[in-house]
PDBML (XML) file of the C-alpha atoms, coordinates in Angstrom:
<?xml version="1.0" encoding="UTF-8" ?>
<PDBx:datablock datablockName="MODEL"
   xmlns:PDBx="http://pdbml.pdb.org/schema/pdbx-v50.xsd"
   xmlns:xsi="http://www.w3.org/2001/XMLSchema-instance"
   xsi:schemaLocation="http://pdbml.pdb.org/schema/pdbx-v50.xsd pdbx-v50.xsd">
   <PDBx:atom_siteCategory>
      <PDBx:atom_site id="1">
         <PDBx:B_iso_or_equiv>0.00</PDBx:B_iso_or_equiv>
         <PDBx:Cartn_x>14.480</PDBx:Cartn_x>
         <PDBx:Cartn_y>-26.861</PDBx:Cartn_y>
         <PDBx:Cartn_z>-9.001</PDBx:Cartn_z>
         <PDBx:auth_asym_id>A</PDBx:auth_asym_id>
         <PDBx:auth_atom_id>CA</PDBx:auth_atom_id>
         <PDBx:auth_comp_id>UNK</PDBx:auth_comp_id>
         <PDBx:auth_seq_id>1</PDBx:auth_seq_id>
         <PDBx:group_PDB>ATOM</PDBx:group_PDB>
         <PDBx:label_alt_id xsi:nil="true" />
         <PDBx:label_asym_id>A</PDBx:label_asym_id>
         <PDBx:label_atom_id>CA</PDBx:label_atom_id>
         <PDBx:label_comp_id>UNK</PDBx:label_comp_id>
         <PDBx:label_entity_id>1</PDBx:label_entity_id>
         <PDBx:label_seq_id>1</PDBx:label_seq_id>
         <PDBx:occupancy>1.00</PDBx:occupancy>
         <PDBx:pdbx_PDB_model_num>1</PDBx:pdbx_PDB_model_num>
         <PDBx:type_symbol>C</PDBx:type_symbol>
      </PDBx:atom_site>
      <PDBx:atom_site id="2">
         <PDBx:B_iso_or_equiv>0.00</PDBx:B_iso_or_equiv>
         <PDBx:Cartn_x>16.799</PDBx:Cartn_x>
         <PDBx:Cartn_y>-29.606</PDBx:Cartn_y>
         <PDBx:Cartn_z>-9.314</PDBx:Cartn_z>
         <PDBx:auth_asym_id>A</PDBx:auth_asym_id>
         <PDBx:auth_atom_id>CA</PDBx:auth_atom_id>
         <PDBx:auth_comp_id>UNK</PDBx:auth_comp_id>
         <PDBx:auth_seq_id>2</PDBx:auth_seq_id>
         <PDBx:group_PDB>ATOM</PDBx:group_PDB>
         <PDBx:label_alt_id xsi:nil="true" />
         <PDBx:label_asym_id>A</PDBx:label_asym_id>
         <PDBx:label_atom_id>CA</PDBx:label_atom_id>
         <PDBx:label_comp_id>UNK</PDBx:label_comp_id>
         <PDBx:label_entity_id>1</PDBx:label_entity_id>
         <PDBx:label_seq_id>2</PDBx:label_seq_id>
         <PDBx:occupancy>1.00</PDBx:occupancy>
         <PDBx:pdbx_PDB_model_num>1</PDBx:pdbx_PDB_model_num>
         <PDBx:type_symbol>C</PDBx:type_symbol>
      </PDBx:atom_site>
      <PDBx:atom_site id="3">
         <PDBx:B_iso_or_equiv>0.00</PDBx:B_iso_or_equiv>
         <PDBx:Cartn_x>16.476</PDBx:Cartn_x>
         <PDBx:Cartn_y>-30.047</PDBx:Cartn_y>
         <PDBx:Cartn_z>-5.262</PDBx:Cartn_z>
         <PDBx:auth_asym_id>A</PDBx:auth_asym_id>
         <PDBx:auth_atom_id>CA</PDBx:auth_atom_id>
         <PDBx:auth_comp_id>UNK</PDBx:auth_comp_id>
         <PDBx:auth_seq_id>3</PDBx:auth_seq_id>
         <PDBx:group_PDB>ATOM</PDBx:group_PDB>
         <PDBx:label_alt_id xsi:nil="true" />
         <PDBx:label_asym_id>A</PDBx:label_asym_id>
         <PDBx:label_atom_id>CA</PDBx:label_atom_id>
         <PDBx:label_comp_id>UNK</PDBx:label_comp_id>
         <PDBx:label_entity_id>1</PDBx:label_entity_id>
         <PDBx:label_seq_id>3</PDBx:label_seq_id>
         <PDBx:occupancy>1.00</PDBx:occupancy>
         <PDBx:pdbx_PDB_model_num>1</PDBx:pdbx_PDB_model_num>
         <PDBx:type_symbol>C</PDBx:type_symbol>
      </PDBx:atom_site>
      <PDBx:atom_site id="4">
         <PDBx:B_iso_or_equiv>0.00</PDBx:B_iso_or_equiv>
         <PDBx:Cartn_x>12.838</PDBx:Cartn_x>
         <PDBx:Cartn_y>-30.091</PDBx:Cartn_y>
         <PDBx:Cartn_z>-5.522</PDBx:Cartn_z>
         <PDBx:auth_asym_id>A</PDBx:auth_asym_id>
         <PDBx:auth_atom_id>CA</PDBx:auth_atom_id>
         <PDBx:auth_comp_id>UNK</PDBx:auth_comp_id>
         <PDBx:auth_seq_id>4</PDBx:auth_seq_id>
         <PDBx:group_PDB>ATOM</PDBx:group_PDB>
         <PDBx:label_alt_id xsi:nil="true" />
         <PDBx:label_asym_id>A</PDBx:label_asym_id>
         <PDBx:label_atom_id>CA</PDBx:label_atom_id>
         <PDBx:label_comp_id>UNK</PDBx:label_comp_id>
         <PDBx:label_entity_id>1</PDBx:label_entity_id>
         <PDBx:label_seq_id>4</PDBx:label_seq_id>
         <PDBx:occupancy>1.00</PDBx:occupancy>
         <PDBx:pdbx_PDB_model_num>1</PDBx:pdbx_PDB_model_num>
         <PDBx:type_symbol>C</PDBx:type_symbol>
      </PDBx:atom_site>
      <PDBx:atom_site id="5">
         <PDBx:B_iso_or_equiv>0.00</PDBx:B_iso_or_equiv>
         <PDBx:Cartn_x>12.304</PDBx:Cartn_x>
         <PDBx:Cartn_y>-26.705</PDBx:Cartn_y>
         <PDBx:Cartn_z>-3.802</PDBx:Cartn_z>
         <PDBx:auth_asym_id>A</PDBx:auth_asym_id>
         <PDBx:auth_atom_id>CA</PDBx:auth_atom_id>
         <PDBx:auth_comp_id>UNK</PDBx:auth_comp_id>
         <PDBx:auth_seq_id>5</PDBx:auth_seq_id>
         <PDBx:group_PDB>ATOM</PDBx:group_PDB>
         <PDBx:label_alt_id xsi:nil="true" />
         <PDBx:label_asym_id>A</PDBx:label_asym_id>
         <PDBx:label_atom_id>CA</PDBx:label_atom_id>
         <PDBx:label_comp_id>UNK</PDBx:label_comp_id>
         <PDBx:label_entity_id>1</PDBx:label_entity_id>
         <PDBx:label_seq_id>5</PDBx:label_seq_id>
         <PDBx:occupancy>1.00</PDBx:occupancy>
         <PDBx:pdbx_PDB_model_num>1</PDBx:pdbx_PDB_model_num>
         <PDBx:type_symbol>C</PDBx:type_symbol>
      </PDBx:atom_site>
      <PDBx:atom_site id="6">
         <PDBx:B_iso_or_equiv>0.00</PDBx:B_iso_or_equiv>
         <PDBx:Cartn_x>9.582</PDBx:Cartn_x>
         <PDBx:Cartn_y>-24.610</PDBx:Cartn_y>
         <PDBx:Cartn_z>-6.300</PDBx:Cartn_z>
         <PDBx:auth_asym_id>A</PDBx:auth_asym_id>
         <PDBx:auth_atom_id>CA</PDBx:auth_atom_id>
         <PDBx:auth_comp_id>UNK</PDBx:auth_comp_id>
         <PDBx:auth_seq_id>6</PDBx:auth_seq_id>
         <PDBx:group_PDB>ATOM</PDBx:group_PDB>
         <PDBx:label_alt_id xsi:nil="true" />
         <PDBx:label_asym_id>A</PDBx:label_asym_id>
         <PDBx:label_atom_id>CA</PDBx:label_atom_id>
         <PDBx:label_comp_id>UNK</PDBx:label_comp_id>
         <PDBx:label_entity_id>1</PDBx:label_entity_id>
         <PDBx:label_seq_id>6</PDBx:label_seq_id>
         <PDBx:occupancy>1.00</PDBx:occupancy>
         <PDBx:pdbx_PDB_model_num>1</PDBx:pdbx_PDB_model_num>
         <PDBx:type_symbol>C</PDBx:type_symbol>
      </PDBx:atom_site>
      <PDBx:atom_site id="7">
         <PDBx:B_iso_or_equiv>0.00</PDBx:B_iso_or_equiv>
         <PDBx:Cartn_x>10.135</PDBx:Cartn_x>
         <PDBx:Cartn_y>-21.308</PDBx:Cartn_y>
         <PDBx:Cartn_z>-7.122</PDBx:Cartn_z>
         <PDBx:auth_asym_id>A</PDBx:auth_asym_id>
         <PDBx:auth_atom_id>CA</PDBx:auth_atom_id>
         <PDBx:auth_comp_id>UNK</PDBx:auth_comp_id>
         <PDBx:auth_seq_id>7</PDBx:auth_seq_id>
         <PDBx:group_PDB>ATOM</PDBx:group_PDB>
         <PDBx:label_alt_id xsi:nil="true" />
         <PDBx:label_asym_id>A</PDBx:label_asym_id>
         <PDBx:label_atom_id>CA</PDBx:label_atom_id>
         <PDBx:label_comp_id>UNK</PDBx:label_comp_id>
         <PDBx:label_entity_id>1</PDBx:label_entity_id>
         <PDBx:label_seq_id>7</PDBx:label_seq_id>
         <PDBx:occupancy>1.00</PDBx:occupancy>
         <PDBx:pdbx_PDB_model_num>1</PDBx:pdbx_PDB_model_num>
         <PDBx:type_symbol>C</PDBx:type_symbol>
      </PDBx:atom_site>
      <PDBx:atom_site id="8">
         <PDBx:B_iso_or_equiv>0.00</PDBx:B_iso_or_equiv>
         <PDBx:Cartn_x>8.206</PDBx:Cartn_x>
         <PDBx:Cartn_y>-18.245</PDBx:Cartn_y>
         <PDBx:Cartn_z>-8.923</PDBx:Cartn_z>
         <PDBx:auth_asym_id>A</PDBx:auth_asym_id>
         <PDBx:auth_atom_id>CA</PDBx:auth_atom_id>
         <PDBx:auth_comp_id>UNK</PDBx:auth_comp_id>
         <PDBx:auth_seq_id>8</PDBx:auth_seq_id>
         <PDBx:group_PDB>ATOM</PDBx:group_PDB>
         <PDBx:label_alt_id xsi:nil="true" />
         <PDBx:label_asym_id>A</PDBx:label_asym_id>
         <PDBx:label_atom_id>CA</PDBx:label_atom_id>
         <PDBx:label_comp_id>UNK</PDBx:label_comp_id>
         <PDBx:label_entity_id>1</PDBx:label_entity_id>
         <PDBx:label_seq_id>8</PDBx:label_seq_id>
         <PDBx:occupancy>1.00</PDBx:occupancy>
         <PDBx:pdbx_PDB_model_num>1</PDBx:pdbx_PDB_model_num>
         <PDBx:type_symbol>C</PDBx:type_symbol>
      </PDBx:atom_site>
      <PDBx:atom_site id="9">
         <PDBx:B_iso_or_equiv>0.00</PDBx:B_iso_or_equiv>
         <PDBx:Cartn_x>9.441</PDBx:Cartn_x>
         <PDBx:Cartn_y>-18.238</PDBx:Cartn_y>
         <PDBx:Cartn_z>-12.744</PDBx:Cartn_z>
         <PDBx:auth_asym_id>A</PDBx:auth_asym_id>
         <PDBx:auth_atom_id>CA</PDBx:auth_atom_id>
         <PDBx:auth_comp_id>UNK</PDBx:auth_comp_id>
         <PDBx:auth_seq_id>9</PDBx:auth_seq_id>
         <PDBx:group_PDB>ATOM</PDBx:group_PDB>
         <PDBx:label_alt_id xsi:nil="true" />
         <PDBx:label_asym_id>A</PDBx:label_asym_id>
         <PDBx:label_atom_id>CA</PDBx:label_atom_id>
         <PDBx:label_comp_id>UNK</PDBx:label_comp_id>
         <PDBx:label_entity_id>1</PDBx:label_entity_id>
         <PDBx:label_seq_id>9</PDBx:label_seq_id>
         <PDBx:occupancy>1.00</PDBx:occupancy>
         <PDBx:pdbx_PDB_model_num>1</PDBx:pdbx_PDB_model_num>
         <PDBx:type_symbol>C</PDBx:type_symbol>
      </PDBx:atom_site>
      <PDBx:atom_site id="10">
         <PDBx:B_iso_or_equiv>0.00</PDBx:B_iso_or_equiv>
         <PDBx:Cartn_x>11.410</PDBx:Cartn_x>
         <PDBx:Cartn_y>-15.480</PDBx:Cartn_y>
         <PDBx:Cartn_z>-11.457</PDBx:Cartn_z>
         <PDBx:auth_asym_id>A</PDBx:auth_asym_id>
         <PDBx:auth_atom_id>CA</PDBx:auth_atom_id>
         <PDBx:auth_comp_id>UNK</PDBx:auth_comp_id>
         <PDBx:auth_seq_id>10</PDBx:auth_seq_id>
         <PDBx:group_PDB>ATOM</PDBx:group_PDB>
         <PDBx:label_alt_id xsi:nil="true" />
         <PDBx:label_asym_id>A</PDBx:label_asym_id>
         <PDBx:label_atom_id>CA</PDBx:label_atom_id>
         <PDBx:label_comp_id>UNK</PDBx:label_comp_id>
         <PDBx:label_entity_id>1</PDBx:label_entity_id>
         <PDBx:label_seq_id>10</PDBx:label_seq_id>
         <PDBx:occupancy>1.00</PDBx:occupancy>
         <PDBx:pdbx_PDB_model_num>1</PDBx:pdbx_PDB_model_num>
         <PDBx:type_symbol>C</PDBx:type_symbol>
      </PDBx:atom_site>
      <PDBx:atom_site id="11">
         <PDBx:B_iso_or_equiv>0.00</PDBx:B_iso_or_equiv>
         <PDBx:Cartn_x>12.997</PDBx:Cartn_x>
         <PDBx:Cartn_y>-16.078</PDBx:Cartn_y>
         <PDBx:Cartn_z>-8.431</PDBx:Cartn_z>
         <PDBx:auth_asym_id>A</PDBx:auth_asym_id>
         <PDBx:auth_atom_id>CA</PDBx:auth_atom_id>
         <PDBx:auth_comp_id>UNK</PDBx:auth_comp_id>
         <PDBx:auth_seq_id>11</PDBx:auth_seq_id>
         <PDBx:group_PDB>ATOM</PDBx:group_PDB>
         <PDBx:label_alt_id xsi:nil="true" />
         <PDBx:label_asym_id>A</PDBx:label_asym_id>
         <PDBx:label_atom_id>CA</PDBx:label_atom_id>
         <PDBx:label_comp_id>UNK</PDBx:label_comp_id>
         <PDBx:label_entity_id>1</PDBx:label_entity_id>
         <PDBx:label_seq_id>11</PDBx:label_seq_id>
         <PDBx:occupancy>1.00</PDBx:occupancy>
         <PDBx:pdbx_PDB_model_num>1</PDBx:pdbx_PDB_model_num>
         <PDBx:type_symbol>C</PDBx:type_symbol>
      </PDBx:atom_site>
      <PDBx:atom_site id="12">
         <PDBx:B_iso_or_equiv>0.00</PDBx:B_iso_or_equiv>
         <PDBx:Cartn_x>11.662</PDBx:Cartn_x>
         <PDBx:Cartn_y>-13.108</PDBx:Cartn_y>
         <PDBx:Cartn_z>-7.085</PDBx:Cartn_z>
         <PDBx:auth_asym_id>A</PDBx:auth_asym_id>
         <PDBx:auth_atom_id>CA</PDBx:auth_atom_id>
         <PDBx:auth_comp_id>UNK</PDBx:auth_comp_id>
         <PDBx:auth_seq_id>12</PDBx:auth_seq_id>
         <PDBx:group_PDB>ATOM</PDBx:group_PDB>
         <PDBx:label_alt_id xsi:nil="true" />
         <PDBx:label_asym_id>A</PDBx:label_asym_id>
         <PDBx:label_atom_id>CA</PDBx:label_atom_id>
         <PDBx:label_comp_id>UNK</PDBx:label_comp_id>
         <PDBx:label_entity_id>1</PDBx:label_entity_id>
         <PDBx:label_seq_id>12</PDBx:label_seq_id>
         <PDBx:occupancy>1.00</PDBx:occupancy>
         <PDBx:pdbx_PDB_model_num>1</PDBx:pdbx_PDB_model_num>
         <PDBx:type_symbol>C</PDBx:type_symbol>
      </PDBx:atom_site>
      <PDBx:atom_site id="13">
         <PDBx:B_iso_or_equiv>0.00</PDBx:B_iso_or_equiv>
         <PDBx:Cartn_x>9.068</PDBx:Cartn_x>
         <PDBx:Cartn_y>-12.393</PDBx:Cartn_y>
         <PDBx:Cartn_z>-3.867</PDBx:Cartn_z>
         <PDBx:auth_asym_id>A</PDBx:auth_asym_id>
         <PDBx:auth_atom_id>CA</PDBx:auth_atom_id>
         <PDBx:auth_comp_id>UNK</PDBx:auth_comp_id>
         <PDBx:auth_seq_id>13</PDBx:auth_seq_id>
         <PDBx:group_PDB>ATOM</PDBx:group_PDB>
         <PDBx:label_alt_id xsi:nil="true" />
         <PDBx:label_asym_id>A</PDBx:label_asym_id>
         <PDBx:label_atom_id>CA</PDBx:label_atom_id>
         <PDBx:label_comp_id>UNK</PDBx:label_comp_id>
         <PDBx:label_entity_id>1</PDBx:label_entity_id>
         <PDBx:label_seq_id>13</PDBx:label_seq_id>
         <PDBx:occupancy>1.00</PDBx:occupancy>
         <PDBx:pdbx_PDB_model_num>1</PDBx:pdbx_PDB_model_num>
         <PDBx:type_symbol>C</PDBx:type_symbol>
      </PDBx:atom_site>
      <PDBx:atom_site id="14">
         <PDBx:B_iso_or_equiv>0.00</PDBx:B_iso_or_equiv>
         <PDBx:Cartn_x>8.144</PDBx:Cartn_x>
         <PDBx:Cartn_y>-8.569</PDBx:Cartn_y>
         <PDBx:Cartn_z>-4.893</PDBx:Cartn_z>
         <PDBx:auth_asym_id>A</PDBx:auth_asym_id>
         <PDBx:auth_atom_id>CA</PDBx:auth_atom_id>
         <PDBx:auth_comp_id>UNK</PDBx:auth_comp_id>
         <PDBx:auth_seq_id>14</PDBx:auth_seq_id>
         <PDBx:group_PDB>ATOM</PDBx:group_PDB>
         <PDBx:label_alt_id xsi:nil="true" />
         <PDBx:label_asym_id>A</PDBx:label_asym_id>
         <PDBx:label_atom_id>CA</PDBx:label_atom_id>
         <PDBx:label_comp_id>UNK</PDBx:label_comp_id>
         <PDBx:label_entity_id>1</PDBx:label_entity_id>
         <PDBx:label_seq_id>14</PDBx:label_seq_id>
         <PDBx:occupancy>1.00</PDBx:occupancy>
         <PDBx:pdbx_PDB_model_num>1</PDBx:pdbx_PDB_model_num>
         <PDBx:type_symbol>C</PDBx:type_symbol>
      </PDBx:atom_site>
      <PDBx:atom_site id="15">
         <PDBx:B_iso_or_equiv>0.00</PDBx:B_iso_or_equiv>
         <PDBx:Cartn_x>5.724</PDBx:Cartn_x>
         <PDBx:Cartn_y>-9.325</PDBx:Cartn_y>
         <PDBx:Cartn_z>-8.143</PDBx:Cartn_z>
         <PDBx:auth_asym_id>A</PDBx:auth_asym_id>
         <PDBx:auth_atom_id>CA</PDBx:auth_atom_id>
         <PDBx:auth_comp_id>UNK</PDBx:auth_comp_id>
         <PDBx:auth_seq_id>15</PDBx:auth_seq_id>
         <PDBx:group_PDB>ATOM</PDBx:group_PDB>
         <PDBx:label_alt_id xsi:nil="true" />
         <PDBx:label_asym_id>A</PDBx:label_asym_id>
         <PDBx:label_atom_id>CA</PDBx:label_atom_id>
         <PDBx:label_comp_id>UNK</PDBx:label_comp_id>
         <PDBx:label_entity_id>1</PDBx:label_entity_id>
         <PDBx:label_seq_id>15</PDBx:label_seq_id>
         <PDBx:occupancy>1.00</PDBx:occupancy>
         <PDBx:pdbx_PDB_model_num>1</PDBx:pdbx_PDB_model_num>
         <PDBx:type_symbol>C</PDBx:type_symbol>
      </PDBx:atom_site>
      <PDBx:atom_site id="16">
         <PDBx:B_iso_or_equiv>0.00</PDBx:B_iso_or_equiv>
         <PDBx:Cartn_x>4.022</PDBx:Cartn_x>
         <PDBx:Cartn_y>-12.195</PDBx:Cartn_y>
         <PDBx:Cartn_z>-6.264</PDBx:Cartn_z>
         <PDBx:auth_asym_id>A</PDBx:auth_asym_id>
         <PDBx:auth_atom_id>CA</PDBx:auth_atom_id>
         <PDBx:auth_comp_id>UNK</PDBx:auth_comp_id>
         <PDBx:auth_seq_id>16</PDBx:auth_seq_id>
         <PDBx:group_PDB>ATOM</PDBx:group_PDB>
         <PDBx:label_alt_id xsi:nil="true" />
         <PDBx:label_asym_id>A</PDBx:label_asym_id>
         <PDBx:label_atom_id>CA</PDBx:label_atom_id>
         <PDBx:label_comp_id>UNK</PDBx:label_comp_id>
         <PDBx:label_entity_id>1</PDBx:label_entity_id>
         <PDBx:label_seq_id>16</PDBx:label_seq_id>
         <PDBx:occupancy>1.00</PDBx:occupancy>
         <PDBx:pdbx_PDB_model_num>1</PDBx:pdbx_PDB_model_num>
         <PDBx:type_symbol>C</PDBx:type_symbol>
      </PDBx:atom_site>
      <PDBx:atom_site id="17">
         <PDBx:B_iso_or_equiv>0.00</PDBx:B_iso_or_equiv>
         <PDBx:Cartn_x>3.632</PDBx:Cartn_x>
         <PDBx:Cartn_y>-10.033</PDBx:Cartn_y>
         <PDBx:Cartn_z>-3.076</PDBx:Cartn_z>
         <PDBx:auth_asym_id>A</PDBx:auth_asym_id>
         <PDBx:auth_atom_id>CA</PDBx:auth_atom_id>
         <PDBx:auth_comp_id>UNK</PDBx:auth_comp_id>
         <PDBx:auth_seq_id>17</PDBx:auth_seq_id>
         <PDBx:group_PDB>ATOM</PDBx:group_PDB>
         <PDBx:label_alt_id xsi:nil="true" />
         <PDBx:label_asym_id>A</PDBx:label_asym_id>
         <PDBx:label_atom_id>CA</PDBx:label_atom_id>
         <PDBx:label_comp_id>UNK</PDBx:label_comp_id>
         <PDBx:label_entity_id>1</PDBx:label_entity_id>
         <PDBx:label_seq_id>17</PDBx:label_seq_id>
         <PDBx:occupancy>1.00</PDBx:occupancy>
         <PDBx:pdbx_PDB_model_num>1</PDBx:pdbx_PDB_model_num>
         <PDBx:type_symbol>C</PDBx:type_symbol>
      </PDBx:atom_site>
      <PDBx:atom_site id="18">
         <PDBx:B_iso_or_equiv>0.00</PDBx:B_iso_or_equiv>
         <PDBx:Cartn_x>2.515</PDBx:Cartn_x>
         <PDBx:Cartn_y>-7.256</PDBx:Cartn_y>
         <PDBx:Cartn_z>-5.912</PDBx:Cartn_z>
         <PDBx:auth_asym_id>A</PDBx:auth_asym_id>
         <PDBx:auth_atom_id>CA</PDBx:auth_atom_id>
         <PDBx:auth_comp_id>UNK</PDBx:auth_comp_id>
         <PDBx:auth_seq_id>18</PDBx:auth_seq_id>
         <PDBx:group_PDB>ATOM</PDBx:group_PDB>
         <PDBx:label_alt_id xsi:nil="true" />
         <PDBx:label_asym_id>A</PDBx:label_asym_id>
         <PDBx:label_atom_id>CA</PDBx:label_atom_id>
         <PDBx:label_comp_id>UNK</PDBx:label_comp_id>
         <PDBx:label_entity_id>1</PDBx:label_entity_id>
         <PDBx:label_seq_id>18</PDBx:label_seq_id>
         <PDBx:occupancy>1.00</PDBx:occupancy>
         <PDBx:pdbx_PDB_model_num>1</PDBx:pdbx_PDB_model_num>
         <PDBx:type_symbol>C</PDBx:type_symbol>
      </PDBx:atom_site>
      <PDBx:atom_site id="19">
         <PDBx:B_iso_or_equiv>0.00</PDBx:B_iso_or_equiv>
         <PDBx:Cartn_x>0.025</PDBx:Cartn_x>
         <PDBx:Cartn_y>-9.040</PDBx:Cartn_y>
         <PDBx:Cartn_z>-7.293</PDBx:Cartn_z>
         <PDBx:auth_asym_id>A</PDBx:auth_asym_id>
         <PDBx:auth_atom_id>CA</PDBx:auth_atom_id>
         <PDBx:auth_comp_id>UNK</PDBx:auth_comp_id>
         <PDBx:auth_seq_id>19</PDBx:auth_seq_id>
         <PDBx:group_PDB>ATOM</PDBx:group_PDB>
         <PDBx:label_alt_id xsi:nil="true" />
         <PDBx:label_asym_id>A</PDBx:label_asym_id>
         <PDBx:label_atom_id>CA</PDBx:label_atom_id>
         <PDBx:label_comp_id>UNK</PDBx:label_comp_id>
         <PDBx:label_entity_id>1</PDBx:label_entity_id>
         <PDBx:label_seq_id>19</PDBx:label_seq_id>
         <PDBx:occupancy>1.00</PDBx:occupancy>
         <PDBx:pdbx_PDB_model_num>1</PDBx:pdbx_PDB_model_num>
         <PDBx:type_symbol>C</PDBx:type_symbol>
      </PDBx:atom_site>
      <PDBx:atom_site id="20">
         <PDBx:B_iso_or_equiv>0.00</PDBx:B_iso_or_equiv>
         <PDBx:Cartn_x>-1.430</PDBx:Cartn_x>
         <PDBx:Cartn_y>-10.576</PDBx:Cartn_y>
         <PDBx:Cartn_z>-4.246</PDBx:Cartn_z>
         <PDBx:auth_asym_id>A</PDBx:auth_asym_id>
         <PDBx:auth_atom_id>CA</PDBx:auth_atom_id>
         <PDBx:auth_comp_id>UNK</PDBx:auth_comp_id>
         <PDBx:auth_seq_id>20</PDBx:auth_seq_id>
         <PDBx:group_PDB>ATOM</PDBx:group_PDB>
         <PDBx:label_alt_id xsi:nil="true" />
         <PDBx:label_asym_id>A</PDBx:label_asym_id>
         <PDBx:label_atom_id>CA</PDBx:label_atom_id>
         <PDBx:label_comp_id>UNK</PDBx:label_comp_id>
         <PDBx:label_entity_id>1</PDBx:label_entity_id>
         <PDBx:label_seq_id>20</PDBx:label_seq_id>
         <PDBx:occupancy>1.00</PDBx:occupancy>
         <PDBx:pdbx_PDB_model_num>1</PDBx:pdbx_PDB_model_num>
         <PDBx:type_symbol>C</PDBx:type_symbol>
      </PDBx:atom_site>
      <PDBx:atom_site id="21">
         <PDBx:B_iso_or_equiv>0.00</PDBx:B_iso_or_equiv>
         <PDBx:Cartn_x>-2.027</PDBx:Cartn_x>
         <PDBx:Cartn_y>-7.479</PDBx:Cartn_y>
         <PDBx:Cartn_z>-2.692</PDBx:Cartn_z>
         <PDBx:auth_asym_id>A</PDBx:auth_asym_id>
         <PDBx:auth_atom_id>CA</PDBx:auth_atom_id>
         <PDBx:auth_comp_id>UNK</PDBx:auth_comp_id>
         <PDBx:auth_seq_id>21</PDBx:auth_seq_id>
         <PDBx:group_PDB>ATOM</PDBx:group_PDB>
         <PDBx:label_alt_id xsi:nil="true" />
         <PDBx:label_asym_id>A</PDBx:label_asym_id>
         <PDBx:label_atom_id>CA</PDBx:label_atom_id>
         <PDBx:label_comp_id>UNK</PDBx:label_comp_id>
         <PDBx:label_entity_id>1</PDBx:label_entity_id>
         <PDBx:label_seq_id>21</PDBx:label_seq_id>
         <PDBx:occupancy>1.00</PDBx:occupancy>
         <PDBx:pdbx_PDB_model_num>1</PDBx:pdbx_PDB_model_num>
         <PDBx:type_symbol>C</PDBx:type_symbol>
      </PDBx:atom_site>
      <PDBx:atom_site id="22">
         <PDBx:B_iso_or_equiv>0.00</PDBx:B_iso_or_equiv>
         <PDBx:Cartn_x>-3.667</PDBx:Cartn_x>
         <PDBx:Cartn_y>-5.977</PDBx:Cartn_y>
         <PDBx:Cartn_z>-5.717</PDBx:Cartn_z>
         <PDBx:auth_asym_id>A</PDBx:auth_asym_id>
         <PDBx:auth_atom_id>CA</PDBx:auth_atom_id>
         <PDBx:auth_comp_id>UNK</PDBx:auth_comp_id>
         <PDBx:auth_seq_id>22</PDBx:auth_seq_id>
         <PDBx:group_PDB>ATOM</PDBx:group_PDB>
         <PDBx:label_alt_id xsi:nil="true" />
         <PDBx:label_asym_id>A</PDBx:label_asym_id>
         <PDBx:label_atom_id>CA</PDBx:label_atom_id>
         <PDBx:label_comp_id>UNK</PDBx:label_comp_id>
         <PDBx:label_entity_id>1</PDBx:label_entity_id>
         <PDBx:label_seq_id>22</PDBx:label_seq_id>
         <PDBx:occupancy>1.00</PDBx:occupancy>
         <PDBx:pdbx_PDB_model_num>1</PDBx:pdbx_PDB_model_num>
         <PDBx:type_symbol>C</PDBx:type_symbol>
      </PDBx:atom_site>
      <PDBx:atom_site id="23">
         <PDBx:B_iso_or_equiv>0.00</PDBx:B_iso_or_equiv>
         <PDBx:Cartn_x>-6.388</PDBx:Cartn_x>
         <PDBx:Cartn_y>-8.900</PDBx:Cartn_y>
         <PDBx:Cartn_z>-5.545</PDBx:Cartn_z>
         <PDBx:auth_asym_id>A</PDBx:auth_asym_id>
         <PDBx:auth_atom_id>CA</PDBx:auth_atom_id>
         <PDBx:auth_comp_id>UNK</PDBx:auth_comp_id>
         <PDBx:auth_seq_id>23</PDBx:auth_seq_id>
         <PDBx:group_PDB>ATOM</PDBx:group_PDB>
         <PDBx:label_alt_id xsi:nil="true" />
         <PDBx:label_asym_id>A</PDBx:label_asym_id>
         <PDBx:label_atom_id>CA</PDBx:label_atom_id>
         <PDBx:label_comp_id>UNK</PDBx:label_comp_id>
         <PDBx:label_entity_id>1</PDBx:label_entity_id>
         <PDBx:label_seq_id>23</PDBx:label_seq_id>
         <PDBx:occupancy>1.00</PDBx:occupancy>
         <PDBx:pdbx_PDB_model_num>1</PDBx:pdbx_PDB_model_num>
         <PDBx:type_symbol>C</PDBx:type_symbol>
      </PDBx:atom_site>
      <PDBx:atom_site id="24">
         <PDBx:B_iso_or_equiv>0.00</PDBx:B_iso_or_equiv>
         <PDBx:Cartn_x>-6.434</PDBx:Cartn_x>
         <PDBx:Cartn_y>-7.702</PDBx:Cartn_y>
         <PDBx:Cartn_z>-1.766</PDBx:Cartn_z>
         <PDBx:auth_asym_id>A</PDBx:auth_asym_id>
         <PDBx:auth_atom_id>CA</PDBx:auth_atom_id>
         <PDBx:auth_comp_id>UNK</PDBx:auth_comp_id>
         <PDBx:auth_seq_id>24</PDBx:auth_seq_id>
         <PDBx:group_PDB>ATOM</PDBx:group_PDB>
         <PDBx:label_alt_id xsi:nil="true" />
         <PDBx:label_asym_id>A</PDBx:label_asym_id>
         <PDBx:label_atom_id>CA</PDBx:label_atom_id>
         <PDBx:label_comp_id>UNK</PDBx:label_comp_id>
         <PDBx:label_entity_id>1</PDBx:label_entity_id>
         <PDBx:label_seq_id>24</PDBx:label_seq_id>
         <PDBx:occupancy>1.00</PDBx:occupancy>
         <PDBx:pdbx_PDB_model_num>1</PDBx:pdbx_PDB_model_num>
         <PDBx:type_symbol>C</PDBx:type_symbol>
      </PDBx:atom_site>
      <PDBx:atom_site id="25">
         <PDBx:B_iso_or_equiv>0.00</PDBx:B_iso_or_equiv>
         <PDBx:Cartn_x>-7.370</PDBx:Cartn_x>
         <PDBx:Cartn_y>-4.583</PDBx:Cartn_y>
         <PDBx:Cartn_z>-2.494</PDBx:Cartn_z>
         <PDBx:auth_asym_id>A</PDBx:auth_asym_id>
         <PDBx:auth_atom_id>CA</PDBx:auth_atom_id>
         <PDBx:auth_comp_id>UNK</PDBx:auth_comp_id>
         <PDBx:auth_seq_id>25</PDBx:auth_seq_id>
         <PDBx:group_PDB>ATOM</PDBx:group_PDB>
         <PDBx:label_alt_id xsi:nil="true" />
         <PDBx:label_asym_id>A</PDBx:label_asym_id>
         <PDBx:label_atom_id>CA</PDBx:label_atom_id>
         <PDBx:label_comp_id>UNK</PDBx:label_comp_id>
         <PDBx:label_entity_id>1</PDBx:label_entity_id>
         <PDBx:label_seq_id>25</PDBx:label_seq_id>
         <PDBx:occupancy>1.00</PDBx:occupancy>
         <PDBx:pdbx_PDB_model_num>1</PDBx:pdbx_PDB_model_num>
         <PDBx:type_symbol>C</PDBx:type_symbol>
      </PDBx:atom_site>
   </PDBx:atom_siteCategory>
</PDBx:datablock>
C-alpha cells in the first residue's frame, strides 16, 4: 500500500487462514 504496509490481493485474512490450514492438514 501506499504506506508501505503489504496486504493479501484481497484484503482479507479468511482465504489465507483457508489455505494455510489445508496445507496443515
Amino acid at each position: 500500500g501506499s504506506s508501505g504496509r503489504v496486504f493479501p490481493a484481497d484484503m482479507k485474512a479468511a482465504p489465507l487462514l483457508r489455505a494455510w490450514l489445508k496445507r496443515l492438514r
